[in-house]
C-alpha atoms as a PDB file:
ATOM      1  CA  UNK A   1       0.405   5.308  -7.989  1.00  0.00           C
ATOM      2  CA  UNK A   2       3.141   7.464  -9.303  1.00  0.00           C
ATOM      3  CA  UNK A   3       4.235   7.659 -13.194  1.00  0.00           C
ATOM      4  CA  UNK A   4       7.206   9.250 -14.991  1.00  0.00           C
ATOM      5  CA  UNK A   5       7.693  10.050 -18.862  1.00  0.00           C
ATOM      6  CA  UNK A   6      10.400   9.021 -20.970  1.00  0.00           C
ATOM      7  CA  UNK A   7      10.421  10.682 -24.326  1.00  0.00           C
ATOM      8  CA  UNK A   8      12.829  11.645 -27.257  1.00  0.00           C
ATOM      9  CA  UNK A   9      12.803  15.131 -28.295  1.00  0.00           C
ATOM     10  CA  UNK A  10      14.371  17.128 -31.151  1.00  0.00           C
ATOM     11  CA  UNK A  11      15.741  20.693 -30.947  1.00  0.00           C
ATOM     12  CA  UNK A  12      16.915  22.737 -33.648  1.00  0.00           C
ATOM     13  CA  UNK A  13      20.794  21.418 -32.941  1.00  0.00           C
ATOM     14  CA  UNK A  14      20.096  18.073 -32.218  1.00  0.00           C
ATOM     15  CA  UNK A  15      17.776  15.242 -32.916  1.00  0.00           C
ATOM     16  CA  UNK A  16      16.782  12.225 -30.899  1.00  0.00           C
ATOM     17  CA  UNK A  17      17.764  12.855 -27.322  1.00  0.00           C
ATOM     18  CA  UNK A  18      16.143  10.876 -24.721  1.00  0.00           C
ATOM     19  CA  UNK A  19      15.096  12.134 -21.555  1.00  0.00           C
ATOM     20  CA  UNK A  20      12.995  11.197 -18.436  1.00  0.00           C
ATOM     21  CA  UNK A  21      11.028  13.007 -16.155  1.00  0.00           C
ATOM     22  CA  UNK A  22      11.208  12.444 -12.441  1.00  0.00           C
ATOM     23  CA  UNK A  23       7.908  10.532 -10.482  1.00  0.00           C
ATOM     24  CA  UNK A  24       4.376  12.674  -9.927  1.00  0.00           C
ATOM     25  CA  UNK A  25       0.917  11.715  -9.209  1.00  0.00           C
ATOM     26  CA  UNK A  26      -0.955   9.769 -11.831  1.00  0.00           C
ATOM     27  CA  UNK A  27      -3.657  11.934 -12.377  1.00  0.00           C
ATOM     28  CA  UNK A  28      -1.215  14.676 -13.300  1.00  0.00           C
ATOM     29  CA  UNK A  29       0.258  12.434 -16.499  1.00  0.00           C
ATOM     30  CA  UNK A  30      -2.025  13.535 -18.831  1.00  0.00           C
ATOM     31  CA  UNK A  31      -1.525  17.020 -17.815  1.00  0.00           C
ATOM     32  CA  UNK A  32       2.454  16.331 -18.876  1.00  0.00           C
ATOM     33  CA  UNK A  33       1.615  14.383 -21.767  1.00  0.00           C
ATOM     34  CA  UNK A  34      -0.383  17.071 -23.964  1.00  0.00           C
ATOM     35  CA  UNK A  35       1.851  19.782 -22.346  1.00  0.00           C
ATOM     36  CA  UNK A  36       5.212  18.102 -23.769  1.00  0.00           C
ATOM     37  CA  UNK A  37       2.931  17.004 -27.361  1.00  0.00           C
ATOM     38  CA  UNK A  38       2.159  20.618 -27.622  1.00  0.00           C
ATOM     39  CA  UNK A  39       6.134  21.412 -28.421  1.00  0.00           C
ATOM     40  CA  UNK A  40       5.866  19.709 -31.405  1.00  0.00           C
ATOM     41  CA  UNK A  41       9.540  18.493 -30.778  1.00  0.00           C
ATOM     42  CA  UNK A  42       8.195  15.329 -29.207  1.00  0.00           C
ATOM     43  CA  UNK A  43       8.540  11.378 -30.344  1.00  0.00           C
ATOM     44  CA  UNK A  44       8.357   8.035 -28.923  1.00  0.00           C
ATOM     45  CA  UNK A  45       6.713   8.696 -25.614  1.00  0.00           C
ATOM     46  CA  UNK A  46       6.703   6.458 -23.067  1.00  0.00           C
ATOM     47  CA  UNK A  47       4.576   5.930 -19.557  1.00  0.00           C
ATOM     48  CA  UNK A  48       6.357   4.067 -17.146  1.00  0.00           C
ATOM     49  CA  UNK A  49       4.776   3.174 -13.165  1.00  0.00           C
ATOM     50  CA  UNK A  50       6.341   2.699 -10.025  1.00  0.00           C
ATOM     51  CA  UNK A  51       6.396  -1.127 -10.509  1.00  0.00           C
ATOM     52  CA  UNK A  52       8.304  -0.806 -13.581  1.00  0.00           C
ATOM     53  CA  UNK A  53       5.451  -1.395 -16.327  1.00  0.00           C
ATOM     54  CA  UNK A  54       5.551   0.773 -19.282  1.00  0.00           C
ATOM     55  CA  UNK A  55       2.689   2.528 -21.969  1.00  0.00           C
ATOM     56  CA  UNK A  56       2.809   3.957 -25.105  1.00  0.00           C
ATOM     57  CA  UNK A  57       0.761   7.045 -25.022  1.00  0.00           C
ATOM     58  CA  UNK A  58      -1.862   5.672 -26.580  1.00  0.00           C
ATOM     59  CA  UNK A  59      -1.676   2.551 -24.315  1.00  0.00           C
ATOM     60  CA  UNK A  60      -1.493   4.617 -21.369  1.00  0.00           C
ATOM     61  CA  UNK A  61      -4.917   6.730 -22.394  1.00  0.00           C
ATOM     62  CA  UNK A  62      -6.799   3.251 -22.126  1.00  0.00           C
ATOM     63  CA  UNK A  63      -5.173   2.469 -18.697  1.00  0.00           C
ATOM     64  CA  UNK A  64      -6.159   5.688 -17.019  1.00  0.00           C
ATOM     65  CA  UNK A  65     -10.006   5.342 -17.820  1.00  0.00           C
ATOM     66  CA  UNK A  66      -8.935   1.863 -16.396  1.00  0.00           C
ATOM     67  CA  UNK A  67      -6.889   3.028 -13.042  1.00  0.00           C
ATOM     68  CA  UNK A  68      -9.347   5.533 -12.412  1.00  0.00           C
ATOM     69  CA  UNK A  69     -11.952   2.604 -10.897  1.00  0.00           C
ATOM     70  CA  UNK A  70      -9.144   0.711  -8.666  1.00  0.00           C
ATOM     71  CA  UNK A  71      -7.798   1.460  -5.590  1.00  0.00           C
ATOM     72  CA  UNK A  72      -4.449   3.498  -5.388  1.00  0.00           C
ATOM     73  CA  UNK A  73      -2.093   5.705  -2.668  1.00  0.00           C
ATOM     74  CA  UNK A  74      -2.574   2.901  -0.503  1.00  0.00           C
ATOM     75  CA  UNK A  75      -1.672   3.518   3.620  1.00  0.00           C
ATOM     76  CA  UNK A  76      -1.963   0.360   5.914  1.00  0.00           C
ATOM     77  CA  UNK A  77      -1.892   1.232   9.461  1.00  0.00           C
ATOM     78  CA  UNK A  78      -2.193  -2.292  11.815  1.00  0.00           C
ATOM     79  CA  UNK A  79      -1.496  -2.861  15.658  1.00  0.00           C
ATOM     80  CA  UNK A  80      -2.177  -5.852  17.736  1.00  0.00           C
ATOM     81  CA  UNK A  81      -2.639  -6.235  21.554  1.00  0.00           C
ATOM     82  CA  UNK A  82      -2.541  -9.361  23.578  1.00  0.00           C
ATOM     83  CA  UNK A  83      -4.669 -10.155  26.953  1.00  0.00           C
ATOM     84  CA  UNK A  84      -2.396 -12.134  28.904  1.00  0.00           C
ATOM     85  CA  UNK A  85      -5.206 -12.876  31.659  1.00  0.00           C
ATOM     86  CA  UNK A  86      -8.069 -13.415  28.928  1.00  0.00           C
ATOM     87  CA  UNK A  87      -5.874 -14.910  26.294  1.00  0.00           C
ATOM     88  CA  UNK A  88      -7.640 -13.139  23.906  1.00  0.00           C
ATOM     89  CA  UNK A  89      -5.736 -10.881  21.117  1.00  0.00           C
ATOM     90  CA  UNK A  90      -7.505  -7.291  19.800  1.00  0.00           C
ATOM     91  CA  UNK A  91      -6.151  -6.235  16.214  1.00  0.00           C
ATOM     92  CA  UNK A  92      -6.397  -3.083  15.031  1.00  0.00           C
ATOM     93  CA  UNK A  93      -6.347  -2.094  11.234  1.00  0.00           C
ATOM     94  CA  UNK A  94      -6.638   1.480   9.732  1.00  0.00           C
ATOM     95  CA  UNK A  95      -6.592   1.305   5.590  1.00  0.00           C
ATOM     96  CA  UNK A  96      -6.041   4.668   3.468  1.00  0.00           C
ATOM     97  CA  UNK A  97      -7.050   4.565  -0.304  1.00  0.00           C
ATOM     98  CA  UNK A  98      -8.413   6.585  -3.087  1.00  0.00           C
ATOM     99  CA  UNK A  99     -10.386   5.582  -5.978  1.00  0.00           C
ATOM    100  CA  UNK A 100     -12.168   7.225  -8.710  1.00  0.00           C
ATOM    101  CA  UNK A 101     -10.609  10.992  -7.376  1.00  0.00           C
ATOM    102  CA  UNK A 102     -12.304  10.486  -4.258  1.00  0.00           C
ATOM    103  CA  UNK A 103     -10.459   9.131  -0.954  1.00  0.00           C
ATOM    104  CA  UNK A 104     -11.657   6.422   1.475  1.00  0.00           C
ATOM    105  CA  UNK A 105     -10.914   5.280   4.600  1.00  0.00           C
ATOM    106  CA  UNK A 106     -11.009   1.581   6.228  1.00  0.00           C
ATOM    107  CA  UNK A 107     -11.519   0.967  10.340  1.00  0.00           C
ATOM    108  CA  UNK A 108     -11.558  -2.347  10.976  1.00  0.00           C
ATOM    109  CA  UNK A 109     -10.914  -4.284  14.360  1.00  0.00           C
ATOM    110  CA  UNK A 110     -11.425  -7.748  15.794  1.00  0.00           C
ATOM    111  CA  UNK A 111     -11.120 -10.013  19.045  1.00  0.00           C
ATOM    112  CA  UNK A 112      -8.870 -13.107  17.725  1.00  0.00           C
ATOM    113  CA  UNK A 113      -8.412 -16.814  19.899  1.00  0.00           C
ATOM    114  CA  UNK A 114      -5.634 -19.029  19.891  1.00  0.00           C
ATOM    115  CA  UNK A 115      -2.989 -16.189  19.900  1.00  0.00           C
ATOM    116  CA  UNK A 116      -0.427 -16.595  22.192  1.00  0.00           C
ATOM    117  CA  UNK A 117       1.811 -13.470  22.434  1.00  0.00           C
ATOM    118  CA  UNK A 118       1.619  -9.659  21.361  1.00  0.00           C
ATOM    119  CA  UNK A 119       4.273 -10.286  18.727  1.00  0.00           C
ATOM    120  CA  UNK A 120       1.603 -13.121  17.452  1.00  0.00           C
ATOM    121  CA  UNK A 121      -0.911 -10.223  17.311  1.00  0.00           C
ATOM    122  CA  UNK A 122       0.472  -7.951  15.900  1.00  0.00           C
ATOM    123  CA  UNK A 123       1.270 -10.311  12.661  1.00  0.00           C
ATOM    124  CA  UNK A 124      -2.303 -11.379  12.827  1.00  0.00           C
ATOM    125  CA  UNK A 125      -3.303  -8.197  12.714  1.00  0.00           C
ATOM    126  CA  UNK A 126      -0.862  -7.283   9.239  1.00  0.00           C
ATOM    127  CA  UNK A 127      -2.069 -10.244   7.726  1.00  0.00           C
ATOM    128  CA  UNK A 128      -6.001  -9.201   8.172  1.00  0.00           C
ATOM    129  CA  UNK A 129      -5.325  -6.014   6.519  1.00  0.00           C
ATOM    130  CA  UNK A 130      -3.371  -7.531   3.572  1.00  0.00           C
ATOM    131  CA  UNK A 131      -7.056  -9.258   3.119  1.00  0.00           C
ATOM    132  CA  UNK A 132      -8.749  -6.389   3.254  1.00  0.00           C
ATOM    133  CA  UNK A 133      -6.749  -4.889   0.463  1.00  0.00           C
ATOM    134  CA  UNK A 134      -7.733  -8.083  -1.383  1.00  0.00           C
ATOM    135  CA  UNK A 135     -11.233  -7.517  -0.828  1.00  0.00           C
ATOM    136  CA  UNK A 136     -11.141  -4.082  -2.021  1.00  0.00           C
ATOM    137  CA  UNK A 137      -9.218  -4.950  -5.108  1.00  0.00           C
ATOM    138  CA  UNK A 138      -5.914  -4.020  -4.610  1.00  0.00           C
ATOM    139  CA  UNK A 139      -3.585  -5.451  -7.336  1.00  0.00           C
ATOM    140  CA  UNK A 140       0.127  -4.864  -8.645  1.00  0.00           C
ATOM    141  CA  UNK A 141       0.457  -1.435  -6.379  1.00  0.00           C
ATOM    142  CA  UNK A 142       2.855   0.290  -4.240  1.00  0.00           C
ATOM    143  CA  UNK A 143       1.583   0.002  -0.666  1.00  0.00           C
ATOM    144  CA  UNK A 144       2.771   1.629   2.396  1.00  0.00           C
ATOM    145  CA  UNK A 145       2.273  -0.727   5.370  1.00  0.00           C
ATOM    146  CA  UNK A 146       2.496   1.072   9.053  1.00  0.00           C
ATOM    147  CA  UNK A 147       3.658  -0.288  12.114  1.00  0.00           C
ATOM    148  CA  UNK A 148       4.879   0.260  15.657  1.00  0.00           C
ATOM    149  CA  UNK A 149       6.109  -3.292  15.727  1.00  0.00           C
ATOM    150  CA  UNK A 150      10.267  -3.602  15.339  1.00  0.00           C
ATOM    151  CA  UNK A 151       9.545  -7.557  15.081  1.00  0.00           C
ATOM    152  CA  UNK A 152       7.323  -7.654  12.250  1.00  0.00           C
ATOM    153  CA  UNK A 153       8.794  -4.885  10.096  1.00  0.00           C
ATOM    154  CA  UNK A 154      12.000  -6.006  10.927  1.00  0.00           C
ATOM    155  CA  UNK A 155      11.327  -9.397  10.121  1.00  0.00           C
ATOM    156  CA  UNK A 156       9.447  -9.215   6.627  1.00  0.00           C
ATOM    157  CA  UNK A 157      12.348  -6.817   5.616  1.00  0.00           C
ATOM    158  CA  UNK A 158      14.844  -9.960   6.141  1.00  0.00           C
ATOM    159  CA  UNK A 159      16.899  -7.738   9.040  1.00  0.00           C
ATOM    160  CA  UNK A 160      16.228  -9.814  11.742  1.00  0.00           C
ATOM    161  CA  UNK A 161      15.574 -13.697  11.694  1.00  0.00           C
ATOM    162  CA  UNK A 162      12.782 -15.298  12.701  1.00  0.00           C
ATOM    163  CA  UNK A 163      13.030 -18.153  14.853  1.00  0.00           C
ATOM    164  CA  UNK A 164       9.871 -18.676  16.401  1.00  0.00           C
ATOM    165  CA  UNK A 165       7.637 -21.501  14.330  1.00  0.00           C
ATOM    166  CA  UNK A 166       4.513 -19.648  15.696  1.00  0.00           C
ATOM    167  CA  UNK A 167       5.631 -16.475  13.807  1.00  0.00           C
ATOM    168  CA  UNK A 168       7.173 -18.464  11.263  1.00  0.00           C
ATOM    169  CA  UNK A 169       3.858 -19.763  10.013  1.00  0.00           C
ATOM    170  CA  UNK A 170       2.684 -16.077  10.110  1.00  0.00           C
ATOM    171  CA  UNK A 171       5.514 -14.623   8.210  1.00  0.00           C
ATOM    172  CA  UNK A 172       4.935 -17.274   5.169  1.00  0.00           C
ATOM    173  CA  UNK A 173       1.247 -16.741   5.146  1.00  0.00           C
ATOM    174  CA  UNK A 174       1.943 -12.953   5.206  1.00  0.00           C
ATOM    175  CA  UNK A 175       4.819 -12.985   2.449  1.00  0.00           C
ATOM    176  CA  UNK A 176       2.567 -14.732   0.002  1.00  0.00           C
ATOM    177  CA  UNK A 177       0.059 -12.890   0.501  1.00  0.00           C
ATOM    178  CA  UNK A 178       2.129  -9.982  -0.465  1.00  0.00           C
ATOM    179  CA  UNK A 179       3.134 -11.725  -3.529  1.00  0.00           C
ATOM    180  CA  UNK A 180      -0.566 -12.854  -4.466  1.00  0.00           C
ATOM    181  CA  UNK A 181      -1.263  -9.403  -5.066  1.00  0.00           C
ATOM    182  CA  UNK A 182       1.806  -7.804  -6.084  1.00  0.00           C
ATOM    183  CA  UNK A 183       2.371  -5.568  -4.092  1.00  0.00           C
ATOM    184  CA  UNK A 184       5.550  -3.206  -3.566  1.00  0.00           C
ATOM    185  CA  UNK A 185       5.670  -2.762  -0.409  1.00  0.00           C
ATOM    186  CA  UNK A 186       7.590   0.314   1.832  1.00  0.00           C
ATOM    187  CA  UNK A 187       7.542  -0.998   5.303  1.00  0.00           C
ATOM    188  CA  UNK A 188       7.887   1.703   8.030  1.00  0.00           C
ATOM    189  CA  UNK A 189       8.529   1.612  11.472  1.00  0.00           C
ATOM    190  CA  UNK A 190       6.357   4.070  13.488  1.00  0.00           C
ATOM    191  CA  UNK A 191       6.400   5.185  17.192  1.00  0.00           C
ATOM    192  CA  UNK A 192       3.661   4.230  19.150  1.00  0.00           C
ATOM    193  CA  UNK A 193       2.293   7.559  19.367  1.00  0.00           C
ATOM    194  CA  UNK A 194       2.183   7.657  15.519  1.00  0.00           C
ATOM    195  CA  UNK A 195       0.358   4.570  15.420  1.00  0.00           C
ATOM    196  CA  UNK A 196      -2.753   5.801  18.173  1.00  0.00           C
ATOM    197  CA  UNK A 197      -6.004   5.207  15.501  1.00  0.00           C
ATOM    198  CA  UNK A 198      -4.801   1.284  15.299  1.00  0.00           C
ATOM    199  CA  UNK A 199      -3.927   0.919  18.417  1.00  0.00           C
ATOM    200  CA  UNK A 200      -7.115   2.493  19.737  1.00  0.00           C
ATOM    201  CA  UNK A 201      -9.366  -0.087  17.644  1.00  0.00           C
ATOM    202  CA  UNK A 202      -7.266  -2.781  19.143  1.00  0.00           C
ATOM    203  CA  UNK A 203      -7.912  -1.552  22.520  1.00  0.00           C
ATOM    204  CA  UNK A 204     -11.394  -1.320  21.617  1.00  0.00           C
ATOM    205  CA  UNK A 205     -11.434  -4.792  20.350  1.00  0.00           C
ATOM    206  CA  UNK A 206     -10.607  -6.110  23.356  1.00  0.00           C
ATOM    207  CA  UNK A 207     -13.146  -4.161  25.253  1.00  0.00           C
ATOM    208  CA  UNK A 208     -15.702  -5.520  23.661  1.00  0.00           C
ATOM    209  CA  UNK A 209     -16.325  -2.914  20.924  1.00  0.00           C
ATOM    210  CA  UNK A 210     -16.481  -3.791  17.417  1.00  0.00           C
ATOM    211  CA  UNK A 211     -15.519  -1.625  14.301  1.00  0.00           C
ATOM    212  CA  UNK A 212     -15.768  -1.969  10.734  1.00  0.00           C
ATOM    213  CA  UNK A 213     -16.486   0.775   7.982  1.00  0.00           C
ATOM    214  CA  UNK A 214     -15.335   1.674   4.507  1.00  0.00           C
ATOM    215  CA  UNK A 215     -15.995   5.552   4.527  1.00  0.00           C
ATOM    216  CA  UNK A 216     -15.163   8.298   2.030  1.00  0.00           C
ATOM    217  CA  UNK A 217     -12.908  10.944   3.431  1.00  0.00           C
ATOM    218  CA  UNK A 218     -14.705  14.298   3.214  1.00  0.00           C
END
Protein backbone atom coordinates (compact mmCIF):
# COMPACT_ATOMS: atom_id res chain seq x y z
CA UNK A 1 0.00 0.00 0.00
CA UNK A 2 1.08 3.45 -0.90
CA UNK A 3 0.10 6.77 1.20
CA UNK A 4 0.48 10.50 0.49
CA UNK A 5 0.22 13.59 2.99
CA UNK A 6 -1.89 16.48 2.68
CA UNK A 7 -1.10 19.20 5.12
CA UNK A 8 -1.45 23.07 5.62
CA UNK A 9 1.61 24.87 6.42
CA UNK A 10 2.45 28.46 7.45
CA UNK A 11 5.54 30.45 6.39
CA UNK A 12 6.56 33.68 7.58
CA UNK A 13 4.55 35.47 4.40
CA UNK A 14 1.73 33.41 4.33
CA UNK A 15 -0.55 31.31 6.40
CA UNK A 16 -2.69 28.33 5.59
CA UNK A 17 -1.50 26.92 2.31
CA UNK A 18 -2.38 23.47 1.50
CA UNK A 19 -0.21 21.13 -0.09
CA UNK A 20 0.13 17.36 -0.93
CA UNK A 21 2.84 15.14 -1.24
CA UNK A 22 3.13 12.69 -4.08
CA UNK A 23 2.56 8.52 -3.27
CA UNK A 24 5.55 6.43 -1.25
CA UNK A 25 5.64 3.27 0.59
CA UNK A 26 3.64 3.01 3.77
CA UNK A 27 6.20 2.22 6.03
CA UNK A 28 7.99 5.41 5.05
CA UNK A 29 4.78 7.74 6.36
CA UNK A 30 5.82 8.03 9.63
CA UNK A 31 9.23 8.88 8.57
CA UNK A 32 7.38 12.08 6.63
CA UNK A 33 5.08 12.71 9.30
CA UNK A 34 7.58 13.63 12.28
CA UNK A 35 9.98 15.04 9.60
CA UNK A 36 7.26 17.71 8.33
CA UNK A 37 5.94 18.08 12.50
CA UNK A 38 9.47 18.92 13.24
CA UNK A 39 9.09 22.44 11.12
CA UNK A 40 6.85 23.61 13.47
CA UNK A 41 4.98 25.33 10.49
CA UNK A 42 2.68 22.35 10.24
CA UNK A 43 -1.39 22.00 10.81
CA UNK A 44 -4.18 19.85 9.87
CA UNK A 45 -2.39 16.81 8.58
CA UNK A 46 -3.91 14.42 6.71
CA UNK A 47 -3.09 10.52 5.60
CA UNK A 48 -4.71 9.58 2.61
CA UNK A 49 -4.25 5.64 0.78
CA UNK A 50 -4.35 4.54 -2.59
CA UNK A 51 -8.08 3.62 -2.30
CA UNK A 52 -8.94 7.02 -1.36
CA UNK A 53 -9.46 6.62 2.59
CA UNK A 54 -8.12 9.30 4.70
CA UNK A 55 -6.41 9.64 8.63
CA UNK A 56 -5.81 12.21 10.85
CA UNK A 57 -2.39 11.77 12.21
CA UNK A 58 -3.43 10.51 15.13
CA UNK A 59 -5.89 8.14 13.32
CA UNK A 60 -3.30 7.06 11.06
CA UNK A 61 -0.73 6.06 14.16
CA UNK A 62 -3.50 3.43 15.23
CA UNK A 63 -3.83 2.09 11.61
CA UNK A 64 -0.17 1.40 11.08
CA UNK A 65 0.23 -0.86 14.29
CA UNK A 66 -2.97 -2.19 12.50
CA UNK A 67 -1.58 -2.54 8.66
CA UNK A 68 1.51 -3.81 9.89
CA UNK A 69 -0.28 -7.56 10.55
CA UNK A 70 -2.22 -7.68 6.99
CA UNK A 71 -1.12 -8.48 3.83
CA UNK A 72 0.05 -5.62 1.41
CA UNK A 73 2.20 -5.01 -2.18
CA UNK A 74 0.17 -7.67 -3.45
CA UNK A 75 1.50 -9.49 -7.07
CA UNK A 76 -0.88 -12.21 -8.57
CA UNK A 77 0.75 -14.16 -11.20
CA UNK A 78 -1.96 -17.05 -12.74
CA UNK A 79 -1.77 -19.23 -16.02
CA UNK A 80 -3.95 -22.03 -17.10
CA UNK A 81 -3.31 -24.93 -19.57
CA UNK A 82 -5.82 -27.20 -21.14
CA UNK A 83 -5.27 -31.10 -22.15
CA UNK A 84 -7.23 -31.44 -25.14
CA UNK A 85 -6.62 -35.40 -25.24
CA UNK A 86 -7.08 -35.80 -21.29
CA UNK A 87 -9.63 -33.09 -20.88
CA UNK A 88 -8.09 -32.18 -17.92
CA UNK A 89 -7.06 -28.33 -17.17
CA UNK A 90 -3.56 -27.51 -14.97
CA UNK A 91 -3.71 -23.92 -13.27
CA UNK A 92 -0.96 -22.28 -12.22
CA UNK A 93 -0.92 -19.48 -9.47
CA UNK A 94 2.18 -17.52 -8.15
CA UNK A 95 1.04 -14.89 -5.16
CA UNK A 96 3.59 -12.03 -3.97
CA UNK A 97 2.86 -10.33 -0.52
CA UNK A 98 4.44 -8.81 2.45
CA UNK A 99 3.29 -8.65 5.91
CA UNK A 100 4.64 -7.58 9.13
CA UNK A 101 8.13 -6.11 7.12
CA UNK A 102 8.78 -9.45 6.00
CA UNK A 103 7.82 -10.75 2.31
CA UNK A 104 6.12 -14.04 1.34
CA UNK A 105 5.59 -15.91 -1.46
CA UNK A 106 2.50 -18.26 -2.61
CA UNK A 107 3.00 -21.45 -5.27
CA UNK A 108 0.03 -22.99 -5.73
CA UNK A 109 -1.17 -25.36 -8.65
CA UNK A 110 -3.98 -27.79 -9.37
CA UNK A 111 -5.44 -30.42 -11.97
CA UNK A 112 -9.20 -29.05 -12.56
CA UNK A 113 -12.30 -31.36 -14.49
CA UNK A 114 -15.05 -30.18 -16.40
CA UNK A 115 -13.00 -27.41 -18.19
CA UNK A 116 -13.46 -27.25 -21.62
CA UNK A 117 -10.99 -24.82 -23.30
CA UNK A 118 -7.60 -23.00 -22.36
CA UNK A 119 -9.44 -19.68 -22.26
CA UNK A 120 -11.77 -21.65 -19.52
CA UNK A 121 -8.47 -22.33 -17.68
CA UNK A 122 -6.98 -19.71 -17.58
CA UNK A 123 -10.15 -17.87 -15.78
CA UNK A 124 -10.27 -20.79 -13.46
CA UNK A 125 -7.05 -20.35 -12.68
CA UNK A 126 -7.58 -16.13 -11.80
CA UNK A 127 -10.44 -16.98 -9.89
CA UNK A 128 -8.41 -19.63 -7.52
CA UNK A 129 -5.95 -17.04 -6.76
CA UNK A 130 -8.53 -14.30 -5.95
CA UNK A 131 -9.39 -17.13 -3.11
CA UNK A 132 -6.25 -17.43 -2.03
CA UNK A 133 -5.95 -13.76 -1.35
CA UNK A 134 -9.16 -14.31 0.64
CA UNK A 135 -7.66 -16.90 2.63
CA UNK A 136 -4.72 -14.93 3.47
CA UNK A 137 -6.72 -11.90 4.40
CA UNK A 138 -6.51 -9.63 1.79
CA UNK A 139 -9.05 -6.75 2.17
CA UNK A 140 -9.68 -3.15 0.60
CA UNK A 141 -6.00 -3.24 -1.26
CA UNK A 142 -4.45 -2.39 -4.45
CA UNK A 143 -3.59 -5.66 -6.19
CA UNK A 144 -1.63 -6.26 -9.22
CA UNK A 145 -3.04 -9.30 -11.07
CA UNK A 146 -0.54 -10.92 -13.90
CA UNK A 147 -1.39 -12.54 -16.94
CA UNK A 148 -0.34 -13.79 -20.36
CA UNK A 149 -3.97 -14.16 -21.27
CA UNK A 150 -5.34 -11.15 -23.83
CA UNK A 151 -8.96 -12.79 -23.18
CA UNK A 152 -9.18 -12.54 -19.59
CA UNK A 153 -7.42 -9.22 -19.01
CA UNK A 154 -9.05 -7.91 -21.81
CA UNK A 155 -12.27 -8.99 -20.79
CA UNK A 156 -12.46 -7.98 -16.95
CA UNK A 157 -11.13 -4.53 -18.18
CA UNK A 158 -14.56 -4.19 -20.29
CA UNK A 159 -12.28 -3.90 -23.79
CA UNK A 160 -13.46 -6.79 -25.32
CA UNK A 161 -16.97 -8.50 -24.87
CA UNK A 162 -17.59 -11.60 -23.71
CA UNK A 163 -19.84 -13.76 -25.47
CA UNK A 164 -19.22 -17.11 -24.44
CA UNK A 165 -21.83 -18.26 -21.42
CA UNK A 166 -19.02 -20.68 -20.27
CA UNK A 167 -16.74 -17.64 -19.64
CA UNK A 168 -19.57 -15.60 -18.85
CA UNK A 169 -20.29 -17.52 -15.68
CA UNK A 170 -16.52 -17.17 -14.92
CA UNK A 171 -16.26 -13.51 -15.46
CA UNK A 172 -19.33 -12.83 -12.86
CA UNK A 173 -17.95 -15.19 -10.32
CA UNK A 174 -14.53 -13.49 -10.81
CA UNK A 175 -15.88 -9.74 -10.76
CA UNK A 176 -17.56 -10.30 -7.45
CA UNK A 177 -15.11 -11.74 -6.09
CA UNK A 178 -13.09 -8.73 -6.78
CA UNK A 179 -15.68 -6.64 -5.24
CA UNK A 180 -16.08 -8.97 -2.04
CA UNK A 181 -12.80 -7.92 -1.10
CA UNK A 182 -12.26 -4.61 -2.44
CA UNK A 183 -9.82 -4.76 -4.26
CA UNK A 184 -8.23 -2.12 -6.80
CA UNK A 185 -7.11 -3.92 -9.19
CA UNK A 186 -4.14 -3.01 -12.12
CA UNK A 187 -4.57 -5.71 -14.62
CA UNK A 188 -1.47 -6.33 -16.83
CA UNK A 189 -0.91 -8.13 -19.79
CA UNK A 190 2.39 -10.11 -19.76
CA UNK A 191 4.29 -12.09 -22.48
CA UNK A 192 4.50 -15.56 -22.05
CA UNK A 193 8.02 -15.53 -21.25
CA UNK A 194 7.24 -13.10 -18.36
CA UNK A 195 4.74 -15.32 -17.06
CA UNK A 196 7.28 -18.83 -16.94
CA UNK A 197 6.88 -19.56 -12.77
CA UNK A 198 2.84 -19.90 -13.47
CA UNK A 199 3.01 -21.42 -16.35
CA UNK A 200 5.56 -23.95 -15.13
CA UNK A 201 3.18 -25.01 -12.08
CA UNK A 202 0.49 -25.42 -14.63
CA UNK A 203 2.58 -27.63 -16.64
CA UNK A 204 3.42 -29.38 -13.60
CA UNK A 205 -0.14 -29.74 -12.67
CA UNK A 206 -0.88 -31.54 -15.44
CA UNK A 207 2.00 -33.87 -15.08
CA UNK A 208 0.96 -35.06 -12.18
CA UNK A 209 2.93 -32.86 -9.74
CA UNK A 210 1.33 -31.01 -7.08
CA UNK A 211 2.42 -27.62 -5.44
CA UNK A 212 1.33 -25.62 -2.67
CA UNK A 213 3.45 -23.43 -0.15
CA UNK A 214 3.22 -20.10 1.61
CA UNK A 215 7.04 -19.28 2.07
CA UNK A 216 8.85 -16.19 3.34
CA UNK A 217 11.13 -14.66 0.80
CA UNK A 218 14.68 -14.64 2.21
Amino acid sequence: MEMKIKFKYSSKTASNIWFESTYFPRKETMIHLDDLMKTGRVQDVEVIDEMGNSWSRKEFLKLNKQLEKEPENVRVYFDGGFDKEALLAGVGIVVYYDKGGESFRIRKNEVLEEIDNNNEAEYAALHIALKLLEEIGVRNSPCAIHGDSQVVIKQLQGEWPCLEEGLSRWLDRIETLIKKLGLKTNLIVLNRKDNKEADKLANQALGGTSVHSNKRIE
